[in-house]
Structure formats: C-alpha cells, structure tokens
Protein backbone atom coordinates (compact mmCIF):
# COMPACT_ATOMS: atom_id res chain seq x y z
CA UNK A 1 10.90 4.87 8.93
CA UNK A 2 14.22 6.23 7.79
CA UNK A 3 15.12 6.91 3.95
CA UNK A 4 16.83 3.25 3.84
CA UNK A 5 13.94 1.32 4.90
CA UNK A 6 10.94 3.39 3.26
CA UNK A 7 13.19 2.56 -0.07
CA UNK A 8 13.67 -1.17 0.59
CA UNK A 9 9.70 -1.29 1.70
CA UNK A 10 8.62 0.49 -1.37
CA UNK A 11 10.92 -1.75 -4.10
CA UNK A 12 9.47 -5.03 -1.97
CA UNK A 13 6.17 -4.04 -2.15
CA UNK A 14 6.30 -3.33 -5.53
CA UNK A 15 7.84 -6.95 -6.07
CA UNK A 16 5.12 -8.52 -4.16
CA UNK A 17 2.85 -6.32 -6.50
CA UNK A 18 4.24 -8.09 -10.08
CA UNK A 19 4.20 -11.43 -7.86
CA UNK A 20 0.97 -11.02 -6.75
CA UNK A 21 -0.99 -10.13 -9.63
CA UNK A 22 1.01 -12.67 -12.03
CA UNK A 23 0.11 -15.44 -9.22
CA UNK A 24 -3.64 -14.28 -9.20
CA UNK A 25 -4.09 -13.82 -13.36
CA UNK A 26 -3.01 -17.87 -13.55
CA UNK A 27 -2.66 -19.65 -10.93
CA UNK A 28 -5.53 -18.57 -8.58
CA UNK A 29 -7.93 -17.51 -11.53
CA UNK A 30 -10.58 -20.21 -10.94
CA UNK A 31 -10.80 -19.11 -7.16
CA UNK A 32 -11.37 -15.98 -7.65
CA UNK A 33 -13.95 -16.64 -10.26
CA UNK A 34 -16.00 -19.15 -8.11
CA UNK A 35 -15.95 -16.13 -5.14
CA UNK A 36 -16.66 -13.39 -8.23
CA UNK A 37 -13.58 -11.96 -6.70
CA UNK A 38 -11.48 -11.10 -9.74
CA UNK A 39 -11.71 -7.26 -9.55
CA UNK A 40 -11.91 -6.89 -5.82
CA UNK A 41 -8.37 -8.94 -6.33
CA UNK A 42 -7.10 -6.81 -9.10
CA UNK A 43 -8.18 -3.55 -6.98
CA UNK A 44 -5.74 -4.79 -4.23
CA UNK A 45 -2.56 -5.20 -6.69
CA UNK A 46 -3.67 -1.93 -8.29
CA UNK A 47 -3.63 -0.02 -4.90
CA UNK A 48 -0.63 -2.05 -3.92
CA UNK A 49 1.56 -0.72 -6.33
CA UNK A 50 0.28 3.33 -6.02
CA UNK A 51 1.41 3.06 -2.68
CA UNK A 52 4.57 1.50 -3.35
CA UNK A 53 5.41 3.96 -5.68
CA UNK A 54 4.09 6.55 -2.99
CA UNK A 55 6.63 4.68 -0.71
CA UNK A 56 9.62 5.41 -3.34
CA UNK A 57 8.58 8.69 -3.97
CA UNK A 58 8.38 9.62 -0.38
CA UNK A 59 12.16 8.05 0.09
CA UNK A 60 13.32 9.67 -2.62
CA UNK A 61 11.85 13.11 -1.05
CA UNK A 62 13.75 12.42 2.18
CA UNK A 63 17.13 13.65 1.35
CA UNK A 64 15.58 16.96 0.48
CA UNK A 65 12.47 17.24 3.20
CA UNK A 66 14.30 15.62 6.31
CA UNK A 67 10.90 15.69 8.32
CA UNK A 68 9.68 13.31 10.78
CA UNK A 69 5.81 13.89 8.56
CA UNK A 70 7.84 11.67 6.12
CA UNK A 71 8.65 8.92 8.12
CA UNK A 72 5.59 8.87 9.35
CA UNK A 73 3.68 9.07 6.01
CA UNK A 74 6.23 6.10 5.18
CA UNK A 75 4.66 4.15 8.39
CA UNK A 76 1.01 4.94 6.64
CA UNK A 77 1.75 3.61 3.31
CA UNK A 78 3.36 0.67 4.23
CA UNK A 79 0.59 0.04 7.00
CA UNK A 80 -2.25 0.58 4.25
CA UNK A 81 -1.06 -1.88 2.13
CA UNK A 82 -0.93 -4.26 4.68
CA UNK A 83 -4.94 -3.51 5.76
CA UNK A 84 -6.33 -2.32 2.78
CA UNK A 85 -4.76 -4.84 -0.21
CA UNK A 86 -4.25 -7.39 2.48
CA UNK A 87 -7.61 -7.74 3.45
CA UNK A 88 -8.99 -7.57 -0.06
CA UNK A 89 -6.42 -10.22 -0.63
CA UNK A 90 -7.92 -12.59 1.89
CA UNK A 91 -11.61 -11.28 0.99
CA UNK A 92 -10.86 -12.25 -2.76
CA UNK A 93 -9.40 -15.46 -1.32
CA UNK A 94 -11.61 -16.91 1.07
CA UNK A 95 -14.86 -15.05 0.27
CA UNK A 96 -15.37 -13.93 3.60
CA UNK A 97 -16.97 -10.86 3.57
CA UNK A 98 -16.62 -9.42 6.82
CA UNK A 99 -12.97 -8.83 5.99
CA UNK A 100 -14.61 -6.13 3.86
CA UNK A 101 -15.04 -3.95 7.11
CA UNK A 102 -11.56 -3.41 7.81
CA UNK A 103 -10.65 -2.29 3.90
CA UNK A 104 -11.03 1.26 5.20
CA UNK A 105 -8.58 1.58 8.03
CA UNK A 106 -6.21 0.88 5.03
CA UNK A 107 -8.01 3.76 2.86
CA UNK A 108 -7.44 6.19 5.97
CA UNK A 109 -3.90 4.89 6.33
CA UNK A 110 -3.66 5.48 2.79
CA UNK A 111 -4.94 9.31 2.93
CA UNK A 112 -3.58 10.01 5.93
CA UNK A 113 -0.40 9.30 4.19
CA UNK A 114 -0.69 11.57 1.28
CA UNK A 115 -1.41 14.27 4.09
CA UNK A 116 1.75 13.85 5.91
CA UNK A 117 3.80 14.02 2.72
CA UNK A 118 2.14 17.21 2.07
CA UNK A 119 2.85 18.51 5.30
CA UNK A 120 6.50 17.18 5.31
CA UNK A 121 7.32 18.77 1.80
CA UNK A 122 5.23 21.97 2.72
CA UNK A 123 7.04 22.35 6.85
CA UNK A 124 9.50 25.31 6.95
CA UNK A 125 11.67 23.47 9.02
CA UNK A 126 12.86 19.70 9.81
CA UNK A 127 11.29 17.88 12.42
C-alpha cells in the first residue's frame, strides 16, 4: 500500500468505525441482546478504530520511513480489520459461533502489523 491509499484506508475505516458502532448502539441493539452479543460487537468497533488509527499513523510515518515493512504493515492492518472486526461483526450478528475461529487470523494480522512498523521505523535503509 502506498502513503495515499494507507491514508484513505485508515480515515474510511475510521468512518465505518463511528458508523458502525452508532448503527449497533440503536438500531441493531435488540439483536445483539437476543445473541448476548453486545460486547463481542463493541470489541469489534473498539479494535476497528486502533487499527485505523494504526493505519494513519503508519501513513503518516511513510514520508519519513519510505520502507516496503510499511506498506506491508499497511496490508496487515487493513486485512485485520477485515478478519478480526469483520467476523466478530457477523458473529455478533448472526450468532454463529464458528465464525469465532477465524477472529485470530485477524489478531495475527493485527500483530504482525505492529511488527512490521517496528521494523520499517527501526531499518537503516529503505526497502
């Protein structure tokens, strides 16, 4: 992901986020009461909007890190969201619980992430 698009992936996300969590405090309440869902919901937003700040953050660092660890920890953030608050999403939802299984791919995503902007801020060189 370039600079551009980690920036316009991290300001949608975090759009989606306020969306979201506005849609699921009134509108889908009583659903997510009658699956006992309400945190498991709120717990998607929540890590939803870390990562679209992480997204920002790791735009922002772009100019001044030029590092292919960057765009990739870009890739990870965006691709956690989609796995790890998208699935709670549907869990919270539907009530299915096997979606449950595939939470962690996000969390890895998620860490995995947070490693390659460590490595991109901390590499001597770009690339």
């Amino acid at each position: 992901m370039n600079q551009r698009i980690t920036l316009l992936t991290g300001v949608v996300f975090a759009g989606l986020a306020v969306a979201i969590g506005a849609f699921g405090a009134h509108v889908l309440r009583p659903l997510l009461e009658e699956h006992a869902r309400i945190e498991t919901f709120e717990l998607a937003v929540r890590y939803q909007f870390y990562h679209a700040f992480a997204l920002l953050f790791t735009g922002m660092l772009m100019v001044h890190f030029p590092s292919r660890h960057l765009n990739r920890a870009g890739i990870c953030f965006a691709a956690g969201i989609l796995i790890f608050s998208g699935s709670l999403y549907i869990l919270s939802l539907s009530g299915i619980r096997m979606l449950g299984a595939i939470t962690p791919i996000g969390g890895v995503l998620f860490i995995t992430g947070w490693l390659l902007l460590f490595l991109g801020i901390n590499a001597k060189s770009p690339g």
